[in-house]
N, C-alpha and C. Protein backbone atom coordinates (compact mmCIF):
# COMPACT_ATOMS: atom_id res chain seq x y z
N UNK A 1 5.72 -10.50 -3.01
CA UNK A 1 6.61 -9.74 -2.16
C UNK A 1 5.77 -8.76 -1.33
N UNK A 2 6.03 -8.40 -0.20
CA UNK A 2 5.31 -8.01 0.79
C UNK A 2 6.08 -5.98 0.88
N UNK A 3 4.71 -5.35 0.31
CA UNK A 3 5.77 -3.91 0.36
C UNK A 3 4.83 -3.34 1.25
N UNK A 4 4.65 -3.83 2.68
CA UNK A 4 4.62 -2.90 3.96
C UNK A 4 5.26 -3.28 4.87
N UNK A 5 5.57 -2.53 5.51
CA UNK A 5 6.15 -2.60 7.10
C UNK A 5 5.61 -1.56 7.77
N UNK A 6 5.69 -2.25 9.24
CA UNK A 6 5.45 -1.50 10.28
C UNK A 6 6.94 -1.30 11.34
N UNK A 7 6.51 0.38 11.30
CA UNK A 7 8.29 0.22 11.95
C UNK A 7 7.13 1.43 13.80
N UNK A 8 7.15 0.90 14.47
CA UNK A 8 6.05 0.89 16.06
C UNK A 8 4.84 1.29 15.22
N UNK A 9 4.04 2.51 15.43
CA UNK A 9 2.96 2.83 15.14
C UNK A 9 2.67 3.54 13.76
N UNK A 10 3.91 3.56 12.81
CA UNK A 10 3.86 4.09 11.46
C UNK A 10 3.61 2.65 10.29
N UNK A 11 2.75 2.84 9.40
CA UNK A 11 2.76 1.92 8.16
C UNK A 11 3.75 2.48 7.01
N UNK A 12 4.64 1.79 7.04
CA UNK A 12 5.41 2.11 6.09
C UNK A 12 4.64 1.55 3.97
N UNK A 13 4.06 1.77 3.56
CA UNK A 13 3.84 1.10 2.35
C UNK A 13 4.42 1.35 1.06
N UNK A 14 5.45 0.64 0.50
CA UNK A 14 5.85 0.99 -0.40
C UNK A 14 5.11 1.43 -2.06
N UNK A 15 5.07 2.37 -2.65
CA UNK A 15 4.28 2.72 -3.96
C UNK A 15 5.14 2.74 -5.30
N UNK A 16 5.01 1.78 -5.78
CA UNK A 16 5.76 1.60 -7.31
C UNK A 16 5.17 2.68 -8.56
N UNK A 17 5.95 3.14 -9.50
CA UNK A 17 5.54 4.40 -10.60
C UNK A 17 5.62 3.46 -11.50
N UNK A 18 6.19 2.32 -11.90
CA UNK A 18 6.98 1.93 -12.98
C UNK A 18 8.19 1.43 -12.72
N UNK A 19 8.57 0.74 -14.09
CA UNK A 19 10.12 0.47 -14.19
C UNK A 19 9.81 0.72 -15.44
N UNK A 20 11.47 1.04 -16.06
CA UNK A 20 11.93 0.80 -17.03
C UNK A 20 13.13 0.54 -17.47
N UNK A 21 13.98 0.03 -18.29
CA UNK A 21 15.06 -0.46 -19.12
C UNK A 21 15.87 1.26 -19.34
N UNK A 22 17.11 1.75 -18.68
CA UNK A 22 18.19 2.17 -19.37
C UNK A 22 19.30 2.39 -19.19
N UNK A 23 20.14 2.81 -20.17
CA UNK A 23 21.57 2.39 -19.81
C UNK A 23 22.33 2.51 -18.51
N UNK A 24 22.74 1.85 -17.92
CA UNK A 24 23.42 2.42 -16.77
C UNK A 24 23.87 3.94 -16.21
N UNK A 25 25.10 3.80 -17.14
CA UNK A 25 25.76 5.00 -17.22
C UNK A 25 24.58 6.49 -17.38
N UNK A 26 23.76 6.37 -17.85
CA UNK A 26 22.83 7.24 -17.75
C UNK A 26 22.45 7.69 -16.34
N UNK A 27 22.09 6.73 -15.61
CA UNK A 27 22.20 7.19 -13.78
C UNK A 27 23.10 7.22 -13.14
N UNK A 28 24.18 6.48 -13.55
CA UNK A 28 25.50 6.79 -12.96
C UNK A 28 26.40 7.20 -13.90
N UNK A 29 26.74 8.83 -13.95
CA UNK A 29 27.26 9.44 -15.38
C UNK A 29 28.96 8.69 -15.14
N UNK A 30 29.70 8.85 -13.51
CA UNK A 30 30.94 8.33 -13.49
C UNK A 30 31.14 6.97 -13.78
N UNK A 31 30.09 6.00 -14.00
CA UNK A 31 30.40 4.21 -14.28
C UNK A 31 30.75 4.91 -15.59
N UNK A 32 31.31 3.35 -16.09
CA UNK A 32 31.43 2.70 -17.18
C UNK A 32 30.95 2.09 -17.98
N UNK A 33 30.38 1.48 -18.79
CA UNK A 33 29.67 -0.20 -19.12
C UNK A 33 30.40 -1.29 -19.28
N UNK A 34 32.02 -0.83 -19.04
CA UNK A 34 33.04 -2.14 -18.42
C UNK A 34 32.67 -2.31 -17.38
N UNK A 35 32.57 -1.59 -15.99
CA UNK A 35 32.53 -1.73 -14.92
C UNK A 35 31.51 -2.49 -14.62
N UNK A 36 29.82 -2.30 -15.55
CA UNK A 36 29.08 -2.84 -14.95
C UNK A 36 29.07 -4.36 -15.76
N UNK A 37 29.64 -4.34 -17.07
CA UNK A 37 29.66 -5.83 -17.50
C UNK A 37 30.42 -6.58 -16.60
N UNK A 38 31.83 -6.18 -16.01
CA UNK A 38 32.61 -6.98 -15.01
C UNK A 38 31.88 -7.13 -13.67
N UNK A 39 31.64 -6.25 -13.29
CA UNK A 39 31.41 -6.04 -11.60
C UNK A 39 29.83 -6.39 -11.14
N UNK A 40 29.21 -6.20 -12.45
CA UNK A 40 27.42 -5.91 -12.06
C UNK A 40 26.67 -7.10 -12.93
N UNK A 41 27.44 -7.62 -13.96
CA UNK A 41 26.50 -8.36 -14.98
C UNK A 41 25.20 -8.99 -14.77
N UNK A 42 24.72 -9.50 -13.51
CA UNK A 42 23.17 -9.90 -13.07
C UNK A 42 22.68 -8.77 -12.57
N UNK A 43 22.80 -7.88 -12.53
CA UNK A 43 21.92 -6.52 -13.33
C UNK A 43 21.18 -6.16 -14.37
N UNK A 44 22.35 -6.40 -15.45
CA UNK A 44 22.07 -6.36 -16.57
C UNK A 44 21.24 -7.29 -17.65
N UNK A 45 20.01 -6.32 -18.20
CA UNK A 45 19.67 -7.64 -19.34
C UNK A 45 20.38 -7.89 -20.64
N UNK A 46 19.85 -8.53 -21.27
CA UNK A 46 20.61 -9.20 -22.84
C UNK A 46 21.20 -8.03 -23.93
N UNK A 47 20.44 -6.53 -23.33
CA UNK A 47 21.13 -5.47 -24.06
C UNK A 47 21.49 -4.20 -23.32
N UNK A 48 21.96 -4.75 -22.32
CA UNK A 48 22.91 -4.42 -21.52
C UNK A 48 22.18 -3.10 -20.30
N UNK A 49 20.54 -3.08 -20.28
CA UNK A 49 20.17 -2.06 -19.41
C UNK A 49 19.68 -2.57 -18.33
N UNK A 50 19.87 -1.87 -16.98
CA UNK A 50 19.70 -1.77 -15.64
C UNK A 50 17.80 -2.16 -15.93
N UNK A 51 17.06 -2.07 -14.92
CA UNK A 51 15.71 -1.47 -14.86
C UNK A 51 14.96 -1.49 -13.09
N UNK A 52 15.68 -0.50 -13.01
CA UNK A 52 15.20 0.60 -11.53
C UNK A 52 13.53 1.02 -11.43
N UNK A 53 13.47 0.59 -10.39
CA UNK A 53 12.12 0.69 -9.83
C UNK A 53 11.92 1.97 -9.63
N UNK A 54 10.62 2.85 -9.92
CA UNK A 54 10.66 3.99 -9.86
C UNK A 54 9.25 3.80 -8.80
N UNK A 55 9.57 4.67 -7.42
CA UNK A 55 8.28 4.18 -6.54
C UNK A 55 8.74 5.22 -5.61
N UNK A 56 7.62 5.53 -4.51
CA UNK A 56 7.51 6.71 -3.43
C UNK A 56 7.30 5.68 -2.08
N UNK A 57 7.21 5.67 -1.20
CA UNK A 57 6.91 5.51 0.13
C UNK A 57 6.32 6.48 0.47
N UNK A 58 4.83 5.79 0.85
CA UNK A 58 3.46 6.34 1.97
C UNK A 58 3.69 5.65 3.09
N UNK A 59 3.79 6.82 4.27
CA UNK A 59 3.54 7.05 5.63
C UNK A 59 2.28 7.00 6.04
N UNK A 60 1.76 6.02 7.14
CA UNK A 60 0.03 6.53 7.42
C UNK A 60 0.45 6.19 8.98
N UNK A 61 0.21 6.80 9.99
CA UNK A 61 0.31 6.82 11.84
C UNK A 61 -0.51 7.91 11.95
N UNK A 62 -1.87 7.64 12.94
CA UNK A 62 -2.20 8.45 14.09
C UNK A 62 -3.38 9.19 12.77
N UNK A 63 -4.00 8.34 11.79
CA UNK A 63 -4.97 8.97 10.53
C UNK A 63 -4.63 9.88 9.87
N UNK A 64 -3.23 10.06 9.92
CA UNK A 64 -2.41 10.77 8.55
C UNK A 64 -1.87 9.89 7.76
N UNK A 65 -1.21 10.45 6.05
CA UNK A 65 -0.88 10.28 5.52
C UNK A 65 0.17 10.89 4.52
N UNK A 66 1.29 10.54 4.86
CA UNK A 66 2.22 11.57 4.27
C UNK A 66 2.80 10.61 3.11
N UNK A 67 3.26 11.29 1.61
CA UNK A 67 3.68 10.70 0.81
C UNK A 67 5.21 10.66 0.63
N UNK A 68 6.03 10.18 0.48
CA UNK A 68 7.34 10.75 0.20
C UNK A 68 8.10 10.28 -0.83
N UNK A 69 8.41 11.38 -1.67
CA UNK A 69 8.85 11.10 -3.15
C UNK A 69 10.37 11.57 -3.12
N UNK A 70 11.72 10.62 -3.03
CA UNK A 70 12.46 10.64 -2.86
C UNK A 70 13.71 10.74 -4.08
N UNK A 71 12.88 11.38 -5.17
CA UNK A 71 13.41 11.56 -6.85
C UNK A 71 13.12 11.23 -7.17
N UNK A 72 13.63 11.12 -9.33
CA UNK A 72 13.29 11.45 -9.80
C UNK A 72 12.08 10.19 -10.50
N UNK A 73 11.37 10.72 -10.85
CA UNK A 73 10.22 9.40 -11.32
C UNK A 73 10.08 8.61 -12.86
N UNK A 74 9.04 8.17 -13.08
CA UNK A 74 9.60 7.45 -13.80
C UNK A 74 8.98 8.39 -15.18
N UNK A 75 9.19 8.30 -16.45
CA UNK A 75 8.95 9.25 -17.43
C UNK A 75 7.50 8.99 -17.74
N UNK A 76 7.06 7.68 -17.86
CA UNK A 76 5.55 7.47 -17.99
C UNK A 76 4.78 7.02 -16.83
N UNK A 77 5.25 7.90 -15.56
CA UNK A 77 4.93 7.72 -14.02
C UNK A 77 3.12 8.29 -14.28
N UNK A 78 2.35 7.77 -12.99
CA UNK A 78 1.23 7.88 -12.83
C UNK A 78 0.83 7.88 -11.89
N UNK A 79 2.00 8.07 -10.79
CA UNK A 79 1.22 7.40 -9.43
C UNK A 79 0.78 8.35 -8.91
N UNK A 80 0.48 9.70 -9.26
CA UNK A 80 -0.24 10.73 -8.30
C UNK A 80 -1.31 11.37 -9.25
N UNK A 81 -1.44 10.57 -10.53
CA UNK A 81 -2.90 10.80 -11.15
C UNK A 81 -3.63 10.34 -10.78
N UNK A 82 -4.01 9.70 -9.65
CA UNK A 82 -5.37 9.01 -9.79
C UNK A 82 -5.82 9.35 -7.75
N UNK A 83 -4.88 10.45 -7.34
CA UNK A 83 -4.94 10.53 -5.99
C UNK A 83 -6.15 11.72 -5.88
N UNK A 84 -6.81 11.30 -4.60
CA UNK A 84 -6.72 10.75 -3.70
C UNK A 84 -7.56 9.52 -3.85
N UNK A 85 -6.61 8.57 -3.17
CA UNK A 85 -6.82 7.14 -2.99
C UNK A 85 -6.61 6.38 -2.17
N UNK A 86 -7.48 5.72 -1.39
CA UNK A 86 -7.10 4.85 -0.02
C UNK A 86 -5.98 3.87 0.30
N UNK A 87 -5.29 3.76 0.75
CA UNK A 87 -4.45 2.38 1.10
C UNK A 87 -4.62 1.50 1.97
């Protein structure tokens, strides 16, 4: 899978933290786990948890680089230990 784009003179590159496995209702406090067994079930794995990509989008145009972390990350996230690092 291809995680850049170019949207005119900006590199869009997408940066993954992790995934992990948990309950739905945990990120969405108003669902259900009816709602998502009916409505969502290819979501769900064999014990019934979501697993959301936890990742930032880097900006690079004009020899900058801006990071943008758009919440919350992942609990055993790493992606800004090992910065600075080229893309």
């Amino acid at each position: 899978m291809d995680y850049r784009r170019w949207v005119g003179s900006v590199d869009l590159v997408s940066l993954t933290d992790g995934q992990r496995g948990v309950v739905p209702t945990a990120i969405f406090p108003t669902s259900s786990a009816d709602v998502w067994r009916e409505e969502f079930p290819e979501l769900l794995d064999e014990n019934g948890l979501i697993h959301p990509r936890y990742g930032s989008v880097a900006l690079r145009s004009e020899g900058k680089l801006i990071v943008v972390d758009t919440g919350a990350g992942s609990p055993e996230g790493r992606l800004l230990g090992g910065w600075p690092r080229r893309l």
